[in-house]
C-alpha atoms as a PDB file:
ATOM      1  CA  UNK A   1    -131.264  14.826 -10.828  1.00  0.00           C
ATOM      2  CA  UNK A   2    -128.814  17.209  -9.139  1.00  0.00           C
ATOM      3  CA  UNK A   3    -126.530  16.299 -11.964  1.00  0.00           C
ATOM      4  CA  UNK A   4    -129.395  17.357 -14.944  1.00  0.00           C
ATOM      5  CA  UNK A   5    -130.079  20.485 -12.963  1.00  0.00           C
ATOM      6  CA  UNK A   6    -125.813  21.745 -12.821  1.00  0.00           C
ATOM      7  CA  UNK A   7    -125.696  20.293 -16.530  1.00  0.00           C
ATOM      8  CA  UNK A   8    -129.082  22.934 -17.287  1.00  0.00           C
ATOM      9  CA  UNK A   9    -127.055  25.598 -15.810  1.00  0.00           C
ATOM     10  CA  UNK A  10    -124.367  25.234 -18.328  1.00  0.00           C
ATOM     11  CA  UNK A  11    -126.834  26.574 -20.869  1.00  0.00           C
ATOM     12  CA  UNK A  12    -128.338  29.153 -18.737  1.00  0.00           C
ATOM     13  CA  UNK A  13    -128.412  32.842 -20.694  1.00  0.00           C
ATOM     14  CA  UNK A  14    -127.395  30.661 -23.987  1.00  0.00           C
ATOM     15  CA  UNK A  15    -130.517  28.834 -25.370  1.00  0.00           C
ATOM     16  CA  UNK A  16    -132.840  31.148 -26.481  1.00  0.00           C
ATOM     17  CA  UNK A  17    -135.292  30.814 -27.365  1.00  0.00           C
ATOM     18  CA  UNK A  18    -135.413  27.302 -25.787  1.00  0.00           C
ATOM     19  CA  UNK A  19    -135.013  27.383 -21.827  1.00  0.00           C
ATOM     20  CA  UNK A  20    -131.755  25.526 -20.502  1.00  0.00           C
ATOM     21  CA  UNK A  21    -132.456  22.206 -20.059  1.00  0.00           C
ATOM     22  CA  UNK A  22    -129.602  19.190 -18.446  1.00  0.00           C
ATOM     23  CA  UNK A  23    -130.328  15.717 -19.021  1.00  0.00           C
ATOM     24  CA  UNK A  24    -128.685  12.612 -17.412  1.00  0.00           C
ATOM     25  CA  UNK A  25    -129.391   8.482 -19.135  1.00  0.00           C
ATOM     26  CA  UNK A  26    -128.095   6.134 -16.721  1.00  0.00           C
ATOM     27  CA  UNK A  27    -127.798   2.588 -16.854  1.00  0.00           C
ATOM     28  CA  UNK A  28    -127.611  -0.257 -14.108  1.00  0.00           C
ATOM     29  CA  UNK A  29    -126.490   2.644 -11.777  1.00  0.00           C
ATOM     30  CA  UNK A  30    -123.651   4.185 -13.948  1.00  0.00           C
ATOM     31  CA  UNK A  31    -124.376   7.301 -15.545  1.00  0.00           C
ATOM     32  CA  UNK A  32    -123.969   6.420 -19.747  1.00  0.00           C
ATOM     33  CA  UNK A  33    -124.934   9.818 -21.292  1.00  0.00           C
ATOM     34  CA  UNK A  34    -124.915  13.015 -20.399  1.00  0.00           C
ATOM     35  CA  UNK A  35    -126.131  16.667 -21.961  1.00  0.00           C
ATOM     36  CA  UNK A  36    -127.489  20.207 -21.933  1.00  0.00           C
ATOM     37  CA  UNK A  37    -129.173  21.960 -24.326  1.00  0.00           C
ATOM     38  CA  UNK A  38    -126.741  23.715 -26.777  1.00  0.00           C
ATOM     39  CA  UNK A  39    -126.580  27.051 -27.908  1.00  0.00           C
ATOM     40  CA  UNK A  40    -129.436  29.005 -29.897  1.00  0.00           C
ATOM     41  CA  UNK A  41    -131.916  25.911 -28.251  1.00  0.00           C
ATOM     42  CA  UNK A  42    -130.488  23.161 -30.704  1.00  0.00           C
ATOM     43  CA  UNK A  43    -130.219  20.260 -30.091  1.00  0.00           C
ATOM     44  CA  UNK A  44    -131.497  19.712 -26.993  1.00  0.00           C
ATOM     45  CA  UNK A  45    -130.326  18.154 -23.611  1.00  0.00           C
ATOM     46  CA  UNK A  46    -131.991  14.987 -24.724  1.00  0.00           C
ATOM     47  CA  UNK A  47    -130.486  14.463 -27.715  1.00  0.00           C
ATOM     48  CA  UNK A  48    -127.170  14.933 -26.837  1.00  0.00           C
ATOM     49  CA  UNK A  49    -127.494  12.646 -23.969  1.00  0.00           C
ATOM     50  CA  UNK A  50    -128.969  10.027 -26.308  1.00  0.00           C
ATOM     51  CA  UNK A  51    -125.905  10.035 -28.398  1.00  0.00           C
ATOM     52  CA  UNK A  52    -123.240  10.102 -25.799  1.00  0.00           C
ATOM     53  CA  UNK A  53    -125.120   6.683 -24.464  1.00  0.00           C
ATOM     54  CA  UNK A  54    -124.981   5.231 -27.872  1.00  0.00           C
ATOM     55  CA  UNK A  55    -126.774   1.380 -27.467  1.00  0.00           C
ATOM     56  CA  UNK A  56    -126.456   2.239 -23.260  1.00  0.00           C
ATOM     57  CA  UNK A  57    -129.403   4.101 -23.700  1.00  0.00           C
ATOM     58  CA  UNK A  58    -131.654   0.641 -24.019  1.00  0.00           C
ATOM     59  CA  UNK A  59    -133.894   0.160 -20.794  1.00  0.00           C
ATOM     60  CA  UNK A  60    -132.045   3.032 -19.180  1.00  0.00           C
ATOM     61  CA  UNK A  61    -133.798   5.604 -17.238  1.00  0.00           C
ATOM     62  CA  UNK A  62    -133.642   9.486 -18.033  1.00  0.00           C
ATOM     63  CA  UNK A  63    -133.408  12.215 -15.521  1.00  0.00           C
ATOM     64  CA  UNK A  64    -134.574  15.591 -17.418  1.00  0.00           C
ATOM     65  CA  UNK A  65    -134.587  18.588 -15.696  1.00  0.00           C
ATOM     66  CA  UNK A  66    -137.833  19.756 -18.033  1.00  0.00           C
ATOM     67  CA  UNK A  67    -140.467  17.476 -19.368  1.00  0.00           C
ATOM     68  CA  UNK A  68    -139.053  16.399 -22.920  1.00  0.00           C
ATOM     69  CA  UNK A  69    -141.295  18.146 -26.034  1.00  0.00           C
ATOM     70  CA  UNK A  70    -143.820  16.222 -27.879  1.00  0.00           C
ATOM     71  CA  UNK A  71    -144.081  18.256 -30.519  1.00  0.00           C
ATOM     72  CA  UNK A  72    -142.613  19.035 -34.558  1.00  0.00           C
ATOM     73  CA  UNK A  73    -141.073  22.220 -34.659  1.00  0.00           C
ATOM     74  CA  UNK A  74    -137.550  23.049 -35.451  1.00  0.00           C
ATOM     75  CA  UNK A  75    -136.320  19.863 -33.994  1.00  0.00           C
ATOM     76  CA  UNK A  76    -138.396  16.522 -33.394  1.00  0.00           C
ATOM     77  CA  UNK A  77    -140.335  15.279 -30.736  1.00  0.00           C
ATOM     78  CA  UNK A  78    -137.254  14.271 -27.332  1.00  0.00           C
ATOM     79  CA  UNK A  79    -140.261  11.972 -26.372  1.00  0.00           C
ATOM     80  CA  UNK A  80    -139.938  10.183 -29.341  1.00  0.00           C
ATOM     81  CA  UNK A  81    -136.583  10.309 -29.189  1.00  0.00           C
ATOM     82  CA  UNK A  82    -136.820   8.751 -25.446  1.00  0.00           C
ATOM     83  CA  UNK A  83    -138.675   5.925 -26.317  1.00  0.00           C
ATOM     84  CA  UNK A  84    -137.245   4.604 -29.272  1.00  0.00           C
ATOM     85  CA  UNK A  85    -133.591   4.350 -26.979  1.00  0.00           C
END
């Protein structure tokens, strides 16, 4: 988690209107993907963690550092996104 929260703080003052968000995927102990969520709010921490792990995401955990939306808006749901890994 300590890692999601200084990846978050890479956004910080550049993600509105989205707050800065980190987000670590690790699997079997070894950390596979890692983001924060990019400039303007898009795309989010999630996301690019997600893609970084590639097929590492499967049965890996996530640490967020904000509880992933569930919602369609300009982007879709990073709880949807988190499952289907």
């Amino acid at each position: 988690m300590r890692l999601a929260l200084s990846l978050g703080r890479r956004g910080h003052g550049n993600t509105w209107p989205n707050p800065a968000v980190g987000c670590v995927i690790v699997q079997s102990g070894r950390v596979v993907g890692r983001g924060w969520t990019q400039p303007g709010g898009r795309p989010h921490a999630e996301v690019v963690a997600l893609a970084q792990a590639g097929a590492a995401a499967q049965g890996a955990t996530a640490y967020v550092t904000l509880e992933p939306c569930a919602h369609h808006g300009r982007t879709p749901p990073c709880a949807e996104a988190l499952v289907a890994a």
